[in-house]
N, C-alpha and C. Protein backbone atom coordinates (compact mmCIF):
# COMPACT_ATOMS: atom_id res chain seq x y z
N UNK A 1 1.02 208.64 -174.81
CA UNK A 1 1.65 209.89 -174.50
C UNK A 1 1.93 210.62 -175.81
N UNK A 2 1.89 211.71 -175.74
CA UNK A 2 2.12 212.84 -176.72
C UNK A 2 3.45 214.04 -177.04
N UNK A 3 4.05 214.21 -177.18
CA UNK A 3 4.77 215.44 -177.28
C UNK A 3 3.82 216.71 -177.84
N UNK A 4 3.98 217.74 -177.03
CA UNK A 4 3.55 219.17 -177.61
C UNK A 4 4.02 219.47 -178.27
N UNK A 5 5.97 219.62 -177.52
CA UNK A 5 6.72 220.70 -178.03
C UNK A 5 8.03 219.45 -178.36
N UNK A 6 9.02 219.62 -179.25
CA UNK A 6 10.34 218.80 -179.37
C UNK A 6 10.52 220.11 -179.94
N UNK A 7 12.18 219.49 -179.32
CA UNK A 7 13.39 220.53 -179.71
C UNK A 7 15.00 219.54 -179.36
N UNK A 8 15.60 220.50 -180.20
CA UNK A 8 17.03 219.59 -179.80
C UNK A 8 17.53 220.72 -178.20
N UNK A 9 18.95 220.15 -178.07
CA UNK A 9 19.29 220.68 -177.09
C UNK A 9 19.60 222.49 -176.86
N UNK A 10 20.23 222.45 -178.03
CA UNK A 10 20.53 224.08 -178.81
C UNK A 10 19.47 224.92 -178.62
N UNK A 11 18.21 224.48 -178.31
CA UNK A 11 16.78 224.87 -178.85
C UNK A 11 16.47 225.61 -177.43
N UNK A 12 16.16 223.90 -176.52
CA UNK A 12 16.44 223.65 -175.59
C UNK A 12 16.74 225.18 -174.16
N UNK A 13 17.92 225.19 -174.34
CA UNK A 13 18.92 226.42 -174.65
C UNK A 13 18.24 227.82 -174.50
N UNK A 14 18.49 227.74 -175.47
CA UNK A 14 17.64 229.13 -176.17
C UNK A 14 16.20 229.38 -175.46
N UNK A 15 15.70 228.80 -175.54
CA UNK A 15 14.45 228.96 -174.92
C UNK A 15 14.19 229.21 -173.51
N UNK A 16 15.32 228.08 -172.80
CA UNK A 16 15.25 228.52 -171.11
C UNK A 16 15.80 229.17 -170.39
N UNK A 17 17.29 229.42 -171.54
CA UNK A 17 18.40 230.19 -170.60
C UNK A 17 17.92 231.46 -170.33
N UNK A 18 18.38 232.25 -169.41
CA UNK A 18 17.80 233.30 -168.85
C UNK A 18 19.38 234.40 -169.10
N UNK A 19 20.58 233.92 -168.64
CA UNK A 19 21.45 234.76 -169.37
C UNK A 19 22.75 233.55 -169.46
N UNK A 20 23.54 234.40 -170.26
CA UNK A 20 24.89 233.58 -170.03
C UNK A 20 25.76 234.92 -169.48
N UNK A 21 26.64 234.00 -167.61
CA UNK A 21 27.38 235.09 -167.55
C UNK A 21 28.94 234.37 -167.53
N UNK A 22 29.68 235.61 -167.84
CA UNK A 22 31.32 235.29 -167.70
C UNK A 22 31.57 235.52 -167.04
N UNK A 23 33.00 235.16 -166.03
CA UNK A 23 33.84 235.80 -164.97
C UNK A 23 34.99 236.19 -165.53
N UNK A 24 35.50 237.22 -165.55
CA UNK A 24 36.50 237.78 -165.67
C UNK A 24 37.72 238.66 -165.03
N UNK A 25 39.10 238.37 -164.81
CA UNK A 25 39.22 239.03 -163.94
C UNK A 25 40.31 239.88 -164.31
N UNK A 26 41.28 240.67 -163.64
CA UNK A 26 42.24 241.67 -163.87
C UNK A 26 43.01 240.98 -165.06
N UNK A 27 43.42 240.01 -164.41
CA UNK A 27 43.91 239.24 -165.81
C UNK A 27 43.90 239.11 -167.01
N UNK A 28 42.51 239.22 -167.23
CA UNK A 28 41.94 239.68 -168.26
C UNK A 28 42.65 240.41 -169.71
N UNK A 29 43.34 240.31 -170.30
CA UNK A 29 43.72 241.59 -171.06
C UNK A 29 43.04 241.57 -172.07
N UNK A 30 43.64 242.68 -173.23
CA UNK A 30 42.85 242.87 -174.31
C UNK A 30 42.88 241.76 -175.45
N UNK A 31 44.05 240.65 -175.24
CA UNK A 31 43.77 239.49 -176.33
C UNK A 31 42.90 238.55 -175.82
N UNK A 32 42.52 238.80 -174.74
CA UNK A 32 41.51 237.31 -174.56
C UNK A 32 39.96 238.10 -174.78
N UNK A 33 39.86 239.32 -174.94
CA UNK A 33 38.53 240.05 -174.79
C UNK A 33 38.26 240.27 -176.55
N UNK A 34 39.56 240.31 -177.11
CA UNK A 34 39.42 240.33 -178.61
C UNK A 34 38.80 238.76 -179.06
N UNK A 35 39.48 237.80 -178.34
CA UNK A 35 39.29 236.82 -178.63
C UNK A 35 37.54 235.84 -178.06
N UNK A 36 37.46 236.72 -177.05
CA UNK A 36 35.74 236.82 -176.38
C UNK A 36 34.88 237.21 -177.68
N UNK A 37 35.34 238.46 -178.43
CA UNK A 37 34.50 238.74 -179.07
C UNK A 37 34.49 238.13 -180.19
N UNK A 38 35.57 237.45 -181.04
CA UNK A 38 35.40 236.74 -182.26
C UNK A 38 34.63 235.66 -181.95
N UNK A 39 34.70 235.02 -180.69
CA UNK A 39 34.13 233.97 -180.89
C UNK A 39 32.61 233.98 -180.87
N UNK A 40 32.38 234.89 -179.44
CA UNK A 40 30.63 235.07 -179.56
C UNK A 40 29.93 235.97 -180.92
N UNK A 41 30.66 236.91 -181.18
CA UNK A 41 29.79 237.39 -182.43
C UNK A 41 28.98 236.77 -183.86
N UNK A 42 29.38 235.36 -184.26
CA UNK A 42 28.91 234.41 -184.82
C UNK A 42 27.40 234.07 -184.22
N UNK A 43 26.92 233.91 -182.85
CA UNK A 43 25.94 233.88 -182.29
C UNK A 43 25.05 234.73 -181.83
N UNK A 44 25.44 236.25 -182.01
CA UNK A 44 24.65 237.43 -181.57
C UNK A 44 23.33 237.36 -182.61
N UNK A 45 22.57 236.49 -182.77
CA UNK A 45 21.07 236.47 -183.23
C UNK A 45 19.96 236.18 -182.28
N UNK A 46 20.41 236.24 -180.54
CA UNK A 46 19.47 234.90 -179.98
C UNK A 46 19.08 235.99 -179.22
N UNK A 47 18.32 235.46 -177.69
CA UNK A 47 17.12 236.34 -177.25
C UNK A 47 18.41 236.25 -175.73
N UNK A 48 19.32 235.76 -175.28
CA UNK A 48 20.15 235.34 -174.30
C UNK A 48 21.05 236.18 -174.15
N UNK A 49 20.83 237.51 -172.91
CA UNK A 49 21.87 237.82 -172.31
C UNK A 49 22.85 237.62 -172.53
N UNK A 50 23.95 238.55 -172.07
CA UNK A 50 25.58 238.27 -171.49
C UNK A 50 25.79 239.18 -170.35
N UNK A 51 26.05 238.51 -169.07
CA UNK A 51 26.51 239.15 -168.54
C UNK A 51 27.69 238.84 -167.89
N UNK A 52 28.36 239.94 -167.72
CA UNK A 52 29.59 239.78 -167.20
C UNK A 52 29.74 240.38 -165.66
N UNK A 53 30.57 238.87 -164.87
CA UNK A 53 30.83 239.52 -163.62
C UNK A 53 32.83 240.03 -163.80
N UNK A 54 33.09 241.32 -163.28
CA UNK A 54 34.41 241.57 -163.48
C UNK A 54 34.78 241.84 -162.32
N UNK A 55 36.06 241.36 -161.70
CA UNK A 55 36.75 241.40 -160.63
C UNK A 55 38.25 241.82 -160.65
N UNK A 56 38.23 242.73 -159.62
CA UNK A 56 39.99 242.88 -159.72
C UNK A 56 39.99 242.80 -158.09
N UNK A 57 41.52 243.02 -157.55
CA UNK A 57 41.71 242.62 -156.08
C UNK A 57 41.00 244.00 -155.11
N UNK A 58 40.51 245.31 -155.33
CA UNK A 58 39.59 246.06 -155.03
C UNK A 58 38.19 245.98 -155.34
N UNK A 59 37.91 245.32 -155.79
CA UNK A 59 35.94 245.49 -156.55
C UNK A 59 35.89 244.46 -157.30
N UNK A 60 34.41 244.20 -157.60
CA UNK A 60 33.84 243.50 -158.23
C UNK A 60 32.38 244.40 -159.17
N UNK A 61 32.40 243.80 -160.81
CA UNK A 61 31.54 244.97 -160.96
C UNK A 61 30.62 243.83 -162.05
N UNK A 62 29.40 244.20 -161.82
CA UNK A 62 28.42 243.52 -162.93
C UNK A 62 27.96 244.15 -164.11
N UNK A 63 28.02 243.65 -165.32
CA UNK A 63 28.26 244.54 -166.66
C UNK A 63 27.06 243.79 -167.35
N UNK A 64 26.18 244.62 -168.03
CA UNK A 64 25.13 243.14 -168.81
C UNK A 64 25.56 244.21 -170.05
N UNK A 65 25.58 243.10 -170.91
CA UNK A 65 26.16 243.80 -172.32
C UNK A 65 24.75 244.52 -173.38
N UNK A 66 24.76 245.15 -174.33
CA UNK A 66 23.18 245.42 -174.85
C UNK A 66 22.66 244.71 -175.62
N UNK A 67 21.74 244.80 -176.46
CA UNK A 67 20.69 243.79 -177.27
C UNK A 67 21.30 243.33 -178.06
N UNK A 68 22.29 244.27 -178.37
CA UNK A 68 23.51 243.54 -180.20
C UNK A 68 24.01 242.63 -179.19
N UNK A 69 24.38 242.25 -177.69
CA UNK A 69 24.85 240.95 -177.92
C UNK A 69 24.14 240.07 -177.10
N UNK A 70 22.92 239.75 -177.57
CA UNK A 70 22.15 238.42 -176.99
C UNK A 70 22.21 237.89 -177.95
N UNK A 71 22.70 236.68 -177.19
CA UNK A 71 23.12 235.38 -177.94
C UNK A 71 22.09 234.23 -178.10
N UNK A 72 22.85 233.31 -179.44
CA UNK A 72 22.32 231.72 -179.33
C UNK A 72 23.24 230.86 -178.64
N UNK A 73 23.11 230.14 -177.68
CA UNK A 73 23.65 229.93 -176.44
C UNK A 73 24.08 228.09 -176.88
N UNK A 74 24.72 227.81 -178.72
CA UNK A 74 24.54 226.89 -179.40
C UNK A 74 25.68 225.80 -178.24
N UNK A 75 26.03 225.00 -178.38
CA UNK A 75 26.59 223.85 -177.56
C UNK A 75 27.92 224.21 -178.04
N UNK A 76 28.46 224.85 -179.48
CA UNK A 76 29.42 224.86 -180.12
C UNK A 76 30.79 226.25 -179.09
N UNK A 77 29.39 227.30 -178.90
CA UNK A 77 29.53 228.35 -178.38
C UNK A 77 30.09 228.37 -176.74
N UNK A 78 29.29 227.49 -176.28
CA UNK A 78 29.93 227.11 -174.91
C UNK A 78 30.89 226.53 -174.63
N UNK A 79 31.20 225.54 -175.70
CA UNK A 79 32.74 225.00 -175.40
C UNK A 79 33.88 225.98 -175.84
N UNK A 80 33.69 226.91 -177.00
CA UNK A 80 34.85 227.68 -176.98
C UNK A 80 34.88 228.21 -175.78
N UNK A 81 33.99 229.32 -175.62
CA UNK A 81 34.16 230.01 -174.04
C UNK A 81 34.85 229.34 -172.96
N UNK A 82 34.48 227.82 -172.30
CA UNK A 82 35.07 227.20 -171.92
C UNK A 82 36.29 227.10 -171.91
N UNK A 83 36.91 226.77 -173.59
CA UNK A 83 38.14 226.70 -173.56
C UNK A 83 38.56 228.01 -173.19
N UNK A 84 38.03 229.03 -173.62
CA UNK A 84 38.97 229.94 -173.31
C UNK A 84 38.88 230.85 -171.87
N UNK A 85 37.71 230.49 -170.96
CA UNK A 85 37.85 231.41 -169.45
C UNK A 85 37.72 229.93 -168.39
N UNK A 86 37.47 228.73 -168.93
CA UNK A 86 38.03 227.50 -168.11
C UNK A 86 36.39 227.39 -167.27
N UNK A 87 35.61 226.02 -167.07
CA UNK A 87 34.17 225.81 -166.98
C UNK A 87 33.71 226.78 -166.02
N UNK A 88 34.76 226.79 -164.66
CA UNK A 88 34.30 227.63 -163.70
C UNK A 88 33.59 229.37 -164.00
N UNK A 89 34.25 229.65 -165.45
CA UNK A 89 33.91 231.00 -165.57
C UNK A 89 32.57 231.26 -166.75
N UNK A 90 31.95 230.13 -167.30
CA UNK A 90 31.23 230.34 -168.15
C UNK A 90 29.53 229.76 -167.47
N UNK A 91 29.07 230.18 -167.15
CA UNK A 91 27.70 230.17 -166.36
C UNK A 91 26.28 230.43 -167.35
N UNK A 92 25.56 229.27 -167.86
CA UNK A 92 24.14 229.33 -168.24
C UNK A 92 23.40 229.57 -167.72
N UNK A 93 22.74 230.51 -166.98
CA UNK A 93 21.51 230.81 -165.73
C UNK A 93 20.02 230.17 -166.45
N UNK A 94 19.41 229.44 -165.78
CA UNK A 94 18.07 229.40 -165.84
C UNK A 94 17.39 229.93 -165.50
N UNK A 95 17.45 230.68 -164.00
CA UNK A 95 16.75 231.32 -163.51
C UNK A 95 15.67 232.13 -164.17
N UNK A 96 15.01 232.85 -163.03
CA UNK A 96 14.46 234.28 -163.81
C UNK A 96 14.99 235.30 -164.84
N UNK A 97 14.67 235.26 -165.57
CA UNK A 97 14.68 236.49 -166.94
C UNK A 97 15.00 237.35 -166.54
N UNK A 98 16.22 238.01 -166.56
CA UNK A 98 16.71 239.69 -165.86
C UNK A 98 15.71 240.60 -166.79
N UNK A 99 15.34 241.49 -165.94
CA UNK A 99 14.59 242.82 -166.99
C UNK A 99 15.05 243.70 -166.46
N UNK A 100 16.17 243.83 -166.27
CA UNK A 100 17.47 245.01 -166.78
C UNK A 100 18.29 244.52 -167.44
């Protein structure tokens, strides 16, 4: 047997994810969105979406952020998020490639 391709997991990642989305909700305020952004901006080099689903107790609205923030979707990156919107809200899609 042969390998074509090796990669680590990070790589991995990058290559298959299709987007990363957040949930966010009314709750939300402006220190945890300040704090959204310090953390992902370290990673805005990668080819990976963000999208955001936002909810308040009237609506729900889907936000995909622009090219300045596709991310590298590094292992380091997911656990902050984690810590900070809790596993349920941080979502790696494999799926299909959005082309919007």
């Amino acid at each position: 047997m042969q390998a074509s391709f090796v990669t680590d997991i990070d790589g991995a990642r990058e290559r298959y994810a299709k987007k990363l989305q957040l949930n966010l909700t009314q709750e939300s305020g402006s220190e945890l969105l300040a704090k959204l952004r310090s953390t992902i901006e370290p990673y805005c080099e990668g080819i990976t979406p963000i999208h955001i689903e936002y909810q308040n107790r009237g609506a729900t609205a889907q936000l995909k952020l622009g090219d300045d923030w596709h991310i590298r979707p590094a292992e380091q990156l997911m656990q902050r998020l984690r810590q900070l919107l809790g596993d349920e809200n941080v979502l790696l899609d494999y799926g299909k490639r959005s082309s919007n």
